[in-house]
N, C-alpha and C. Protein backbone atom coordinates (compact mmCIF):
# COMPACT_ATOMS: atom_id res chain seq x y z
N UNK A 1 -102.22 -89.82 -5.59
CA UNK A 1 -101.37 -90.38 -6.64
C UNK A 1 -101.00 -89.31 -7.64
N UNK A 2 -101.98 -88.61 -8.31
CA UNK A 2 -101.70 -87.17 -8.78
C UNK A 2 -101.09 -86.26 -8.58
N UNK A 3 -100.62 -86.13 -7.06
CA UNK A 3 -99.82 -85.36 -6.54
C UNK A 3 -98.79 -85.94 -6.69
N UNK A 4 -98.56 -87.17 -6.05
CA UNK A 4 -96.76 -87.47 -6.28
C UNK A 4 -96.32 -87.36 -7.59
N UNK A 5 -97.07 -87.52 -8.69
CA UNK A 5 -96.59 -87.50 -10.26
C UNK A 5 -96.33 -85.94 -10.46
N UNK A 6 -96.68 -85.20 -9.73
CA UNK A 6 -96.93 -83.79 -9.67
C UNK A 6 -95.70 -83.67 -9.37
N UNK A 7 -95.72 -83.64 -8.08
CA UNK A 7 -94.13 -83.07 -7.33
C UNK A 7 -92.85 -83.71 -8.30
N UNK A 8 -93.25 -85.47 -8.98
CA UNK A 8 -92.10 -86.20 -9.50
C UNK A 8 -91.69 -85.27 -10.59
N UNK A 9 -92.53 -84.71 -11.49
CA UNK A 9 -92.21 -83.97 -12.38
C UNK A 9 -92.07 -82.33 -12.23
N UNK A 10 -92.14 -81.89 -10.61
CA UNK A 10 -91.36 -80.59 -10.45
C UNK A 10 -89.93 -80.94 -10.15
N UNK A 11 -89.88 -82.23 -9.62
CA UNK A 11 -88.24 -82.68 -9.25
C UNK A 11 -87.79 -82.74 -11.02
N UNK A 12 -87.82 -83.14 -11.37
CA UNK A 12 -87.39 -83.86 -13.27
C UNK A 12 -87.27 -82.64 -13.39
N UNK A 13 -88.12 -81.86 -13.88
CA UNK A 13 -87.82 -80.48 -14.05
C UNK A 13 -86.76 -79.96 -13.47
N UNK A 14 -86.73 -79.49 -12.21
CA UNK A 14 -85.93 -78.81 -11.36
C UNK A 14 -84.17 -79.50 -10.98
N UNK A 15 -84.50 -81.09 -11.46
CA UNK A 15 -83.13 -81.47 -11.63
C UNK A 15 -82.52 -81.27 -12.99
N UNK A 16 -83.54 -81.27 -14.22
CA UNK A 16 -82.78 -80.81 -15.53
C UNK A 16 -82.55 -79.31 -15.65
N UNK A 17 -83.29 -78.34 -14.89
CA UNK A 17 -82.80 -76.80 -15.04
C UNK A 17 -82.07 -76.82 -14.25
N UNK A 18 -81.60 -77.19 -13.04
CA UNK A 18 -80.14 -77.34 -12.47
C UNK A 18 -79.43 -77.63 -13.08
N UNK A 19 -79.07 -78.99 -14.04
CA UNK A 19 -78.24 -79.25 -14.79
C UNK A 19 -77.80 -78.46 -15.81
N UNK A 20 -79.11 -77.83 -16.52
CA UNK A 20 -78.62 -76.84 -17.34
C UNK A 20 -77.68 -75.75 -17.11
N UNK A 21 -78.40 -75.15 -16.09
CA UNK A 21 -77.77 -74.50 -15.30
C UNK A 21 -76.57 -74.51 -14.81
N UNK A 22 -76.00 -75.57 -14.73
CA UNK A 22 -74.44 -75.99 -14.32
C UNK A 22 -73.33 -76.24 -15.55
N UNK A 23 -74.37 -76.51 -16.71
CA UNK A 23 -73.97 -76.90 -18.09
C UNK A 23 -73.00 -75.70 -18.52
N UNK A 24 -74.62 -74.57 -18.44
CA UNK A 24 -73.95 -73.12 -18.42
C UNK A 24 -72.88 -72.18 -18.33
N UNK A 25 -73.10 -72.57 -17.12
CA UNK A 25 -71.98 -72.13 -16.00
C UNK A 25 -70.60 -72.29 -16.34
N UNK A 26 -70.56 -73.98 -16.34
CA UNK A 26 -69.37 -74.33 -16.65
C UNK A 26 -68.97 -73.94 -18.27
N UNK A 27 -70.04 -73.58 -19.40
CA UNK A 27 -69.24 -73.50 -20.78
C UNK A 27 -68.48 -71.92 -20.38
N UNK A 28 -69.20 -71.28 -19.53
CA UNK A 28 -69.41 -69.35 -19.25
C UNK A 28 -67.27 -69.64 -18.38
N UNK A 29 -67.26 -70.44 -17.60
CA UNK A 29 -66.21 -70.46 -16.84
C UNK A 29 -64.86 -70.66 -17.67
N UNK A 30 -65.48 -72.04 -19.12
CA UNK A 30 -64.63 -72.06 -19.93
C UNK A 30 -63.97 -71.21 -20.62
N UNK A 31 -65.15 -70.46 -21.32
CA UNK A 31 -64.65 -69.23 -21.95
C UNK A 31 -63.98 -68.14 -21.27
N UNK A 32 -64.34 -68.12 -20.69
CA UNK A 32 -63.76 -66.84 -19.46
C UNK A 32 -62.70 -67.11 -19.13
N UNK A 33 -62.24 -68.57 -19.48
CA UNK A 33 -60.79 -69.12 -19.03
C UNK A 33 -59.77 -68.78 -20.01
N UNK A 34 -60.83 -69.66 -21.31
CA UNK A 34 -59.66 -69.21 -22.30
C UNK A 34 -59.69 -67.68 -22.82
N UNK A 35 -60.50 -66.45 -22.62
CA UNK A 35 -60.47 -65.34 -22.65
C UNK A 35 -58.73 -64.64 -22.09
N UNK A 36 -59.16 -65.13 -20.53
CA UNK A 36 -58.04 -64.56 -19.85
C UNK A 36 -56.95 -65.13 -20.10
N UNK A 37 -56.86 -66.66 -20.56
CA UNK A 37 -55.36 -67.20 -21.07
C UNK A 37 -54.65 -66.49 -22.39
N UNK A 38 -55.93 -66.32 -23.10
CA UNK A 38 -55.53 -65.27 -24.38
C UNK A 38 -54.99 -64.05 -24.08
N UNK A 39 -55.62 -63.17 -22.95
CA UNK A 39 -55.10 -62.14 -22.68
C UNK A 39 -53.29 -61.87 -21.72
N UNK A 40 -53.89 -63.28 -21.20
CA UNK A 40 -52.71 -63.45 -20.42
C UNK A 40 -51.17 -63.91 -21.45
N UNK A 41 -51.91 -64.29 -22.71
CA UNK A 41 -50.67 -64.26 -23.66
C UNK A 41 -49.79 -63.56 -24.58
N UNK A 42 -51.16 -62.56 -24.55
CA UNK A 42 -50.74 -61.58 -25.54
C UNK A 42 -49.50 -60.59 -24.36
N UNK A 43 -50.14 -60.38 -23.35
CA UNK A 43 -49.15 -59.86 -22.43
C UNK A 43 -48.33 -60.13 -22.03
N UNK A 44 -48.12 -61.21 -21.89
CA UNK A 44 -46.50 -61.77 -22.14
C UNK A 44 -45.52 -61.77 -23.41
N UNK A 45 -46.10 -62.03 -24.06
CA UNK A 45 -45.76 -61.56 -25.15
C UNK A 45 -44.89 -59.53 -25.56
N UNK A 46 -45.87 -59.20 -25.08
CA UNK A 46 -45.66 -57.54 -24.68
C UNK A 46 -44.55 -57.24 -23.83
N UNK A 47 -44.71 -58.03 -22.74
CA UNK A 47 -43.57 -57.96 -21.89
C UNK A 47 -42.57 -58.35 -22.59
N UNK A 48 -42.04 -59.57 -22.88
CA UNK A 48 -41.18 -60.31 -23.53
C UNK A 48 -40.61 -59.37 -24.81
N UNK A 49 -40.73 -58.84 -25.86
CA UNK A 49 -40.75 -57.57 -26.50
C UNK A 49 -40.63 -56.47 -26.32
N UNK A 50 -41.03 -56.28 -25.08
CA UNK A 50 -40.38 -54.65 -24.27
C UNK A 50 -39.05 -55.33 -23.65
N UNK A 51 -38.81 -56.14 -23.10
CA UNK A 51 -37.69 -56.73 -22.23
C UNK A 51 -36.90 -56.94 -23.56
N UNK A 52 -36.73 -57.13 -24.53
CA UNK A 52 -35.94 -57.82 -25.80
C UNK A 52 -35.75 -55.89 -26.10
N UNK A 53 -36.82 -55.21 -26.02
CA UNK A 53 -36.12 -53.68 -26.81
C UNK A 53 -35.42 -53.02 -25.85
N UNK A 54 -35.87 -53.29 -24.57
CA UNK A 54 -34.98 -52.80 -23.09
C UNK A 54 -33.62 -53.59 -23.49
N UNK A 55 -33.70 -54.46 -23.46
CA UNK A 55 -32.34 -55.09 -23.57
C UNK A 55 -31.39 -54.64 -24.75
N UNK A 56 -32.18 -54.71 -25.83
CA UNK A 56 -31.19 -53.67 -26.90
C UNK A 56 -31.07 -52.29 -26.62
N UNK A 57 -31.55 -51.41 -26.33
CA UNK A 57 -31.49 -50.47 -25.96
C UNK A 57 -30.47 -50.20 -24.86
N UNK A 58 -30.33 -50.64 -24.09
CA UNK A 58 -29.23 -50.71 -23.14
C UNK A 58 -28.08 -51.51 -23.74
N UNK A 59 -28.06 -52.36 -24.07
CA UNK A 59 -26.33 -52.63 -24.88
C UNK A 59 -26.17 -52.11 -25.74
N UNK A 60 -27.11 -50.85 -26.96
CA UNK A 60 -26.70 -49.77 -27.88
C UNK A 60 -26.21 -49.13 -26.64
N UNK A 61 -27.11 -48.29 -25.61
CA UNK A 61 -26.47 -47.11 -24.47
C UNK A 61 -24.75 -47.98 -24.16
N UNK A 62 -24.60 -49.14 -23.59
CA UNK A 62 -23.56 -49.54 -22.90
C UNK A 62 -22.25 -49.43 -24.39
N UNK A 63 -22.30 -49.68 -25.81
CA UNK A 63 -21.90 -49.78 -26.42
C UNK A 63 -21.35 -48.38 -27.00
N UNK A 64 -22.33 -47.11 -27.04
CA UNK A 64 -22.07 -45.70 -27.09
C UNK A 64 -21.62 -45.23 -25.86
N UNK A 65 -21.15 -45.55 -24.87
CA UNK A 65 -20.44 -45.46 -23.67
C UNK A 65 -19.16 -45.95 -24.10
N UNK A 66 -19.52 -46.62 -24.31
CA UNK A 66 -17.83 -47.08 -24.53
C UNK A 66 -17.50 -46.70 -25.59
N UNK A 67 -18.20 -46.57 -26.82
CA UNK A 67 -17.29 -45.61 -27.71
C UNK A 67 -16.48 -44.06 -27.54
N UNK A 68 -17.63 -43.27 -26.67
CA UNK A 68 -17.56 -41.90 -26.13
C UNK A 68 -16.28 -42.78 -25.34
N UNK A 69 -15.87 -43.00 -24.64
CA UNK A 69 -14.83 -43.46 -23.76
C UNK A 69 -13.51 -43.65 -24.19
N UNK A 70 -13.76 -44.46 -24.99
CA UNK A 70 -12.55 -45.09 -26.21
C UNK A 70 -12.28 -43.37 -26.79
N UNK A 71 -13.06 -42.73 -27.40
CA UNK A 71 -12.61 -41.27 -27.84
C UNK A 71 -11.87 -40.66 -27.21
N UNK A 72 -12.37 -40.32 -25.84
CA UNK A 72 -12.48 -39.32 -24.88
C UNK A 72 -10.48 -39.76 -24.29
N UNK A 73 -10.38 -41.37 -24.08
CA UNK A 73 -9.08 -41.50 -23.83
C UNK A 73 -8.13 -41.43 -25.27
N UNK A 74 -8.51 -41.75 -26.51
CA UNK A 74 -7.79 -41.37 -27.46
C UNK A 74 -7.44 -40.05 -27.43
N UNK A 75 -8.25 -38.82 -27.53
CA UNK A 75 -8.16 -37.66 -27.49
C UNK A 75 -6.78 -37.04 -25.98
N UNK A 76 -7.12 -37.59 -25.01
CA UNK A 76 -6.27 -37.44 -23.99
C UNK A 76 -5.15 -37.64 -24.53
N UNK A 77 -4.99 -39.41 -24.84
CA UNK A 77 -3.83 -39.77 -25.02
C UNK A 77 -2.71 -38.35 -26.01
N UNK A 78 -3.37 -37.91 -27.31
CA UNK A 78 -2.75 -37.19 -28.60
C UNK A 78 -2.69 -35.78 -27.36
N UNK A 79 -3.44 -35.24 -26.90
CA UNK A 79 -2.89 -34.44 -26.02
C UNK A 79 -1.83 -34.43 -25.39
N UNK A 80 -1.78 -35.60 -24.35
CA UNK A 80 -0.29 -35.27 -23.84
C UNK A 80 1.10 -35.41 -24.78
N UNK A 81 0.67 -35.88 -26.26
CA UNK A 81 1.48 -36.63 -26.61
C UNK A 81 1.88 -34.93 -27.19
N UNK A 82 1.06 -34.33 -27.66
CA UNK A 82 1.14 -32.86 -28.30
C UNK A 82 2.22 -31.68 -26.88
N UNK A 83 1.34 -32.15 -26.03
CA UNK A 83 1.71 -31.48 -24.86
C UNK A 83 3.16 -31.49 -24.56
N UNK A 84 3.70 -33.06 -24.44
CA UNK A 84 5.24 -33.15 -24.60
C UNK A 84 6.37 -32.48 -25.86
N UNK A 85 5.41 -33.01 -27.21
CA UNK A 85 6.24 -32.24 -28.67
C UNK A 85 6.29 -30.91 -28.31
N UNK A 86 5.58 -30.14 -27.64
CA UNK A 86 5.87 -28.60 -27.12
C UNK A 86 6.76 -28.19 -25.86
N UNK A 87 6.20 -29.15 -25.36
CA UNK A 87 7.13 -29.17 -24.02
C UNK A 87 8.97 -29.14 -24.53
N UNK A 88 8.98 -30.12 -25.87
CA UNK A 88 10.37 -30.66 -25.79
C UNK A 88 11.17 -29.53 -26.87
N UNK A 89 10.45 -29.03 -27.26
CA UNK A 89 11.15 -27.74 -28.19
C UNK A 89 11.00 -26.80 -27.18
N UNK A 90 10.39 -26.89 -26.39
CA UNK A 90 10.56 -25.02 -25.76
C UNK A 90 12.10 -25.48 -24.30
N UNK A 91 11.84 -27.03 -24.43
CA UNK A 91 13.41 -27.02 -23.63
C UNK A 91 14.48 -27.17 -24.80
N UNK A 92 14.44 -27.27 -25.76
CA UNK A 92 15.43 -27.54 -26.95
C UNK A 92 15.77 -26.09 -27.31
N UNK A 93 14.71 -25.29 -27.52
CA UNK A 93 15.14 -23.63 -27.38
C UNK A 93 16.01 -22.53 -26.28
N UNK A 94 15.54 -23.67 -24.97
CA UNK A 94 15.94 -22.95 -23.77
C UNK A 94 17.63 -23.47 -23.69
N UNK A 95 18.22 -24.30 -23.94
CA UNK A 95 18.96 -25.30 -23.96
C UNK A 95 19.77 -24.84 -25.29
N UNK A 96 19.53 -24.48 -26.35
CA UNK A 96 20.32 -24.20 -27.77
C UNK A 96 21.69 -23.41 -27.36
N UNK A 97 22.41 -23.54 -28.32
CA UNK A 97 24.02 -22.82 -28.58
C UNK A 97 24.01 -21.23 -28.78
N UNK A 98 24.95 -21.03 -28.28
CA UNK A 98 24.60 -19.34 -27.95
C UNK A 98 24.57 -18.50 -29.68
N UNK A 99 25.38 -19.28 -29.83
CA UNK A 99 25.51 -18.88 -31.38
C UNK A 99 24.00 -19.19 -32.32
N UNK A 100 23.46 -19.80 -31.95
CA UNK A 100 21.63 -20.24 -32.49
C UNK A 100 20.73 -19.36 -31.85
N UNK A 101 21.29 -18.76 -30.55
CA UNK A 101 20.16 -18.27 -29.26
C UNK A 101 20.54 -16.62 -30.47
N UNK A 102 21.65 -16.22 -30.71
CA UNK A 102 22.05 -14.84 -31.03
C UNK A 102 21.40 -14.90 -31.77
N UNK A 103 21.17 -15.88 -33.28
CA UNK A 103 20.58 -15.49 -34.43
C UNK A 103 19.29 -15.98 -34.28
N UNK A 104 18.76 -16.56 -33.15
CA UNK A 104 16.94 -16.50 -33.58
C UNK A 104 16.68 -14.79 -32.74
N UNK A 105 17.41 -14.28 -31.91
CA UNK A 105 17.05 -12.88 -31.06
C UNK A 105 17.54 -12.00 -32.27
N UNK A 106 18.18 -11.84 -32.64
CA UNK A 106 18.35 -11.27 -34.22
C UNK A 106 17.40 -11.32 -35.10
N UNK A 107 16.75 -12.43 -35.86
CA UNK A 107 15.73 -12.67 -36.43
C UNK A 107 14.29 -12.06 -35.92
N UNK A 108 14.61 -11.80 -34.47
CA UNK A 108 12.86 -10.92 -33.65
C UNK A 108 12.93 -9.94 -33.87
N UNK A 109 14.48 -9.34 -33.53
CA UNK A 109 14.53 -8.42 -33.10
C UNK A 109 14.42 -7.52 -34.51
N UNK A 110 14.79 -7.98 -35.77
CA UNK A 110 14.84 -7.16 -37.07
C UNK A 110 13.65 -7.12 -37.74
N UNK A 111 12.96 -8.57 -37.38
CA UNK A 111 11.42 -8.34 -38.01
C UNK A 111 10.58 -7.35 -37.05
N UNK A 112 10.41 -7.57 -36.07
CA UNK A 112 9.43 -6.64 -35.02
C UNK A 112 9.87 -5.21 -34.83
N UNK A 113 11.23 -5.09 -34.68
CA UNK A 113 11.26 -3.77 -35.20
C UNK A 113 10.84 -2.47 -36.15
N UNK A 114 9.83 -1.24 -35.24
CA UNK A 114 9.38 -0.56 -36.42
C UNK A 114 10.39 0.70 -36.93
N UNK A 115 11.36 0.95 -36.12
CA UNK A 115 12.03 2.15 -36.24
C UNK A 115 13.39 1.79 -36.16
N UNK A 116 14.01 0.76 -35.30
CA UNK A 116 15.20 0.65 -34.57
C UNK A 116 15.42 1.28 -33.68
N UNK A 117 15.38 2.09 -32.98
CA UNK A 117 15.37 2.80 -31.56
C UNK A 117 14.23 2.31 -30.40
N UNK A 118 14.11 1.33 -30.60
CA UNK A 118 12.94 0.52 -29.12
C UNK A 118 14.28 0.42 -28.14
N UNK A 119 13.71 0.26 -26.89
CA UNK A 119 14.19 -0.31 -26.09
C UNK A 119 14.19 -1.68 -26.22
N UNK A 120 15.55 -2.38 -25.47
CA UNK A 120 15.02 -4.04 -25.52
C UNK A 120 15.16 -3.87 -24.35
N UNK A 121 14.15 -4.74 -23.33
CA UNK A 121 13.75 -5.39 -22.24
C UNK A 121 14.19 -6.63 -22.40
N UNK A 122 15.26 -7.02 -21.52
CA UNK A 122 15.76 -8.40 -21.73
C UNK A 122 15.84 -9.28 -19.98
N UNK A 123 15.86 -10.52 -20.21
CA UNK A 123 16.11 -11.40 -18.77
C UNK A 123 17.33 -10.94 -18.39
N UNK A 124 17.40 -10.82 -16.92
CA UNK A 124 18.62 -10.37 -16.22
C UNK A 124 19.79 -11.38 -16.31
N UNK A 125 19.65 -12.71 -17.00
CA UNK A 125 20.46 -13.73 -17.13
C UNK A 125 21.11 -13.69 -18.64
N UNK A 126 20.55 -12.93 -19.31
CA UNK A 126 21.15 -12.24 -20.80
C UNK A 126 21.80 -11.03 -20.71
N UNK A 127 21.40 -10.22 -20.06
CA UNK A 127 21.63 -8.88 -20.12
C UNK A 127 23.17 -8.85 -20.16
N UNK A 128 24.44 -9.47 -20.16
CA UNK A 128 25.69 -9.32 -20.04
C UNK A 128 25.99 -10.17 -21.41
N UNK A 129 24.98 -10.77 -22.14
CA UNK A 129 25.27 -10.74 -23.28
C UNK A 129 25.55 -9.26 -24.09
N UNK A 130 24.72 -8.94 -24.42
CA UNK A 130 24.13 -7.88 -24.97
C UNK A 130 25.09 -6.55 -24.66
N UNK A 131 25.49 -6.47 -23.25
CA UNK A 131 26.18 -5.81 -23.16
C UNK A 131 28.07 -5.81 -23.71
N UNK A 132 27.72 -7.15 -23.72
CA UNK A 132 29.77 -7.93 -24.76
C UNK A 132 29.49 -7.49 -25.78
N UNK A 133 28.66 -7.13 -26.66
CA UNK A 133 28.60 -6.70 -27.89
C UNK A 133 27.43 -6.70 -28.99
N UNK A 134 26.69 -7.60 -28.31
CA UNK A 134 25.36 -8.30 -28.96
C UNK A 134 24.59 -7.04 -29.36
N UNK A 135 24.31 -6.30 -28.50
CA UNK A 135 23.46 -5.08 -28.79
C UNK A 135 24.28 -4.29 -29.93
N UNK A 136 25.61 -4.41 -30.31
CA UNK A 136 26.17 -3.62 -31.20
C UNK A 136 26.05 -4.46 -32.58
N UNK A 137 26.16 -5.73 -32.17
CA UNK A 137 25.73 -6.57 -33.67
C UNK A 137 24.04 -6.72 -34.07
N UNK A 138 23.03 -6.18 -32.96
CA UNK A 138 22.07 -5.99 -33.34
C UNK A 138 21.51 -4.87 -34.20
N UNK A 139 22.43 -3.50 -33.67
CA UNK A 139 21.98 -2.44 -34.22
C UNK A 139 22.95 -2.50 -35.68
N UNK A 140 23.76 -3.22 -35.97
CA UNK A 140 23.96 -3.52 -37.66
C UNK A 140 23.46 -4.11 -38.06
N UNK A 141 22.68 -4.97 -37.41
CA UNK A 141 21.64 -5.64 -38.46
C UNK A 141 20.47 -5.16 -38.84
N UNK A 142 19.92 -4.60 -38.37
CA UNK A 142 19.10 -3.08 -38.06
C UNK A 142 19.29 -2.26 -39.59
N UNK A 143 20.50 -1.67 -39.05
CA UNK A 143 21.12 -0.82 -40.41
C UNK A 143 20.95 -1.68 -41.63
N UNK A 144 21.51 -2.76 -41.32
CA UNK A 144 21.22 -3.48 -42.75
C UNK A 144 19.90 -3.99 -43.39
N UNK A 145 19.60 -3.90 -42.56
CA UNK A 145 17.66 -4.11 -43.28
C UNK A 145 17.15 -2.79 -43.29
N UNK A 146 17.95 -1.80 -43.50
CA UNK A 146 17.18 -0.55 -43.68
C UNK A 146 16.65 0.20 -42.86
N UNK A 147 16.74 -0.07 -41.32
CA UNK A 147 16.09 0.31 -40.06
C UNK A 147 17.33 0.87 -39.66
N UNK A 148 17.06 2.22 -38.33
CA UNK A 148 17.67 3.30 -37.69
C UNK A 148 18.51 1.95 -36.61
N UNK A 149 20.09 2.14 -36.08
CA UNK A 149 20.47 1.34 -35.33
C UNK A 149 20.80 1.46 -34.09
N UNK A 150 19.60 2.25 -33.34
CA UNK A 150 19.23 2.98 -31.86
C UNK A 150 19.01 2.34 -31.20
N UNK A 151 19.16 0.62 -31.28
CA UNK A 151 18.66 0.35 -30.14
C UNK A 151 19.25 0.09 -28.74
N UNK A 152 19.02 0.16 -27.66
CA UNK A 152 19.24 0.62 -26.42
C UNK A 152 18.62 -0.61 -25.14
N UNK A 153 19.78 -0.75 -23.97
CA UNK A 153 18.95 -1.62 -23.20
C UNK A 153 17.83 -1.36 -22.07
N UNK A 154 17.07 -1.43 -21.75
CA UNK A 154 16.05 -1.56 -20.48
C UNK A 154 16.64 -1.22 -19.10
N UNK A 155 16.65 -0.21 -18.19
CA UNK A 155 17.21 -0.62 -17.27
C UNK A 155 16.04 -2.29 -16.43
N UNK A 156 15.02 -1.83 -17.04
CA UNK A 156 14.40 -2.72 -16.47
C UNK A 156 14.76 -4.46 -16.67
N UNK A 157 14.81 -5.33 -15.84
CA UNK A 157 14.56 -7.03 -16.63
C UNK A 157 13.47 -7.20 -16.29
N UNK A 158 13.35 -7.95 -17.71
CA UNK A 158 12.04 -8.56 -18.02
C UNK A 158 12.29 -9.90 -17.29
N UNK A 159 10.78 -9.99 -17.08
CA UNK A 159 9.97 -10.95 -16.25
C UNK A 159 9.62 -12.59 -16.88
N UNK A 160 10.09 -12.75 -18.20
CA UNK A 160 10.22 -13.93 -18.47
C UNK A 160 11.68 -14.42 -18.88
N UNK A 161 11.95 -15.76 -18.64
CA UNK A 161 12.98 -16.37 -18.81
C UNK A 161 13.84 -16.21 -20.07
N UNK A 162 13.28 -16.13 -21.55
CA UNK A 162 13.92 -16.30 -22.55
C UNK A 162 13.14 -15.44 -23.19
N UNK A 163 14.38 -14.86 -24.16
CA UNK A 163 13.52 -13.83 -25.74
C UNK A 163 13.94 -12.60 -25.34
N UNK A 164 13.38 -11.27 -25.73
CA UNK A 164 13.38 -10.13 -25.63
C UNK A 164 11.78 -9.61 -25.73
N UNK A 165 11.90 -8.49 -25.10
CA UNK A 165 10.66 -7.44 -25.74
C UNK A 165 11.21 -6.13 -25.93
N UNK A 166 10.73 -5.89 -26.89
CA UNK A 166 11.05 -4.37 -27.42
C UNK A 166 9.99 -3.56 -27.20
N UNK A 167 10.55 -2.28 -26.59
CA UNK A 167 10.05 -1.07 -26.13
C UNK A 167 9.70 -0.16 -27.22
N UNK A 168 8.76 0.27 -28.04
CA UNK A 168 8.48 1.48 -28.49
C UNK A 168 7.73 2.30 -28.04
N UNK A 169 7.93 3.74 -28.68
CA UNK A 169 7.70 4.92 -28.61
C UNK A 169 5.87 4.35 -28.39
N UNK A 170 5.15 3.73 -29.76
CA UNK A 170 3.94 3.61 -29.47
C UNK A 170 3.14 1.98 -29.09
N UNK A 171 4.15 1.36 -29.40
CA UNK A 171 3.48 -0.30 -28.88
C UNK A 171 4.88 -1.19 -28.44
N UNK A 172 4.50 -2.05 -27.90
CA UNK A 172 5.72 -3.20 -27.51
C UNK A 172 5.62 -4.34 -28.02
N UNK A 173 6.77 -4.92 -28.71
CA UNK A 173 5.81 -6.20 -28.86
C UNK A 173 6.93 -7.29 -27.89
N UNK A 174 5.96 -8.23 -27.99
CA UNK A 174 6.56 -9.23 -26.67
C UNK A 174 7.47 -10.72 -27.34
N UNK A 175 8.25 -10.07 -27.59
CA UNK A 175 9.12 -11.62 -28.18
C UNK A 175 10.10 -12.76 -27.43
N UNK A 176 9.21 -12.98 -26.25
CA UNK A 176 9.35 -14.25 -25.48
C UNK A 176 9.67 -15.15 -25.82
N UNK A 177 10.21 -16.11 -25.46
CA UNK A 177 10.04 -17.60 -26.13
C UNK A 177 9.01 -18.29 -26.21
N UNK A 178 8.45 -18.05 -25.14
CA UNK A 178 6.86 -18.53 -24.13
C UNK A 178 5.86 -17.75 -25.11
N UNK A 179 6.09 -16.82 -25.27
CA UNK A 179 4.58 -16.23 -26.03
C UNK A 179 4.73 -16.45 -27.67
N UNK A 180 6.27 -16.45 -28.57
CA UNK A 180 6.36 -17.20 -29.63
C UNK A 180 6.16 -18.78 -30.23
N UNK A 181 6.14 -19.60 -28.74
CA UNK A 181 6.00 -20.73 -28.92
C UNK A 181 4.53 -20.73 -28.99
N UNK A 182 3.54 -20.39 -27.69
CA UNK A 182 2.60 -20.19 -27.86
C UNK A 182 1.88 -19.95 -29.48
N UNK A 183 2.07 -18.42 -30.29
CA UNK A 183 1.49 -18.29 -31.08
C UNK A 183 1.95 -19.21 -32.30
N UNK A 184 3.04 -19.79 -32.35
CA UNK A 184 3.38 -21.20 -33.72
C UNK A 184 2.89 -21.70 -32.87
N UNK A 185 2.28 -22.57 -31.76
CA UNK A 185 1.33 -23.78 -31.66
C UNK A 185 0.18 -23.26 -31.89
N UNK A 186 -0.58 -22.17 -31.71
CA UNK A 186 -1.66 -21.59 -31.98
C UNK A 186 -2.13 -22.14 -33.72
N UNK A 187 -0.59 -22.44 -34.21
CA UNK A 187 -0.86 -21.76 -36.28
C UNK A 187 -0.45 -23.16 -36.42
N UNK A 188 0.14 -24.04 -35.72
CA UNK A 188 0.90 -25.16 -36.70
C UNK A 188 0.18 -26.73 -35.85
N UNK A 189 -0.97 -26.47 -34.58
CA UNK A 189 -1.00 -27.29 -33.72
C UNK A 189 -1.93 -28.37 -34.76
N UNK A 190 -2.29 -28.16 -35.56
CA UNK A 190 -3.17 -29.02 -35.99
C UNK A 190 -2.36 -29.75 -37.29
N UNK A 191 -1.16 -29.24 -37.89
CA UNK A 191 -0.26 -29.84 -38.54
C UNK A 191 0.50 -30.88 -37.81
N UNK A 192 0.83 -30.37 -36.56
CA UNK A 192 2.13 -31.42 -35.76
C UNK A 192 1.23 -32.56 -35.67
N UNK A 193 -0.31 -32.04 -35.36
CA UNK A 193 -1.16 -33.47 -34.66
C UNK A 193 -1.14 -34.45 -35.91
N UNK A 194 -1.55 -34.10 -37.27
CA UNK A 194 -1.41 -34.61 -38.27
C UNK A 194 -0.16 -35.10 -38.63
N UNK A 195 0.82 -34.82 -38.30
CA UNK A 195 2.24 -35.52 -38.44
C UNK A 195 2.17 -36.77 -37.83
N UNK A 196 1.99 -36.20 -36.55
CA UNK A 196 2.38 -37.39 -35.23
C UNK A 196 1.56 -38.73 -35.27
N UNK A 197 -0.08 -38.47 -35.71
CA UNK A 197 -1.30 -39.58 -36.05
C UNK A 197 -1.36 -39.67 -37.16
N UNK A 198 -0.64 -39.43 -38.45
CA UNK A 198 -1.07 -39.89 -39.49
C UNK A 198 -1.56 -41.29 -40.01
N UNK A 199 -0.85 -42.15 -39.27
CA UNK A 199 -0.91 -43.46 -39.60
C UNK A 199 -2.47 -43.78 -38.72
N UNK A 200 -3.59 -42.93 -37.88
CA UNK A 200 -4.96 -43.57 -37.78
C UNK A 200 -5.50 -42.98 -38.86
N UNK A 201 -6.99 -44.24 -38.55
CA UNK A 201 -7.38 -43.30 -39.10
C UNK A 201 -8.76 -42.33 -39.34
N UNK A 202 -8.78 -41.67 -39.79
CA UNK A 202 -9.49 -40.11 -39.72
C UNK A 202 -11.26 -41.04 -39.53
């Protein structure tokens, strides 16, 4: 009889430290649950906040793309637009009245002159100007600004279409149309652009 009360109360025992035991367990499983749900929130969270700065970050990038873009074709655009205003004077020069063509080759020919005795190098499509008389109304104008009135033609033609170059003793200078247009866009290109865009703005 001693014995069964014996064993009854290793069972009692051994069924309440099981229970405990499971009690345990299960508070240990709880926590461990809500541990990892906590962790599992904060990281979403993280994510969700990197994905929100990814996302701004890329429509600032997509937004500075398209500004650089918007520039990049503005800038084109005033180019060609510059490109043509040059284009259309150097055919408005090529194209002028002979009587305008005499006095801007007059006007080179008296300033660039250091002596009056250069050679002029002229286009083979002028050269029968010059020879009607032009070269004789050059070398009075010459005289009249105080310069020697020697000047003389090239047997050579020059190699560009319009202007003259004059030959001296120690330098030449090149008074093209092409290389005068050149150096006034060189000096005035940032005035015309300012003409033409004034109305954006800066």
């Amino acid at each position: 009889m001693a014995a069964n009360k014996i064993i009854l109360k290793i069972e009692e025992e051994g069924i309440r430290e099981a229970a405990e035991i499971v009690d345990a367990a299960k508070k240990k499983a709880a926590a461990s649950t809500e541990k990892i749900t906590a962790a599992a929130k904060v990281k979403i969270e993280e994510i969700n906040a990197q994905a929100a700065a990814d996302a701004d970050e890329a429509a600032r990038r997509q937004i500075l793309i398209a500004e650089l873009e918007a520039r990049k074709n503005s800038l084109d655009s005033k180019r060609k637009v510059l490109e043509a205003a040059f284009a259309k004077a150097e055919e408005t020069i090529a194209a002028m009245p002979e009587d305008k063509w005499e006095q801007l080759i007059t006007s080179i020919v008296v300033k660039s002159a250091e002596t009056g005795t250069e050679k002029l190098c002229v286009p083979a499509a002028d050269r029968a100007k010059y020879e009607g008389g032009f070269l004789a109304r050059l070398n009075e104008a010459l005289v009249k600004a105080g310069k020697q009135g020697g000047l003389t033609l090239s047997d050579e033609a020059a190699k560009f279409a319009g202007g003259v170059l004059l030959q001296g003793k120690t330098s030449d200078f090149d008074g093209s149309f092409a290389t005068i247009l050149r150096d006034v866009r060189t000096r005035i290109e940032k005035e015309v652009a300012d003409m033409l865009f004034a109305a954006e703005v800066k």
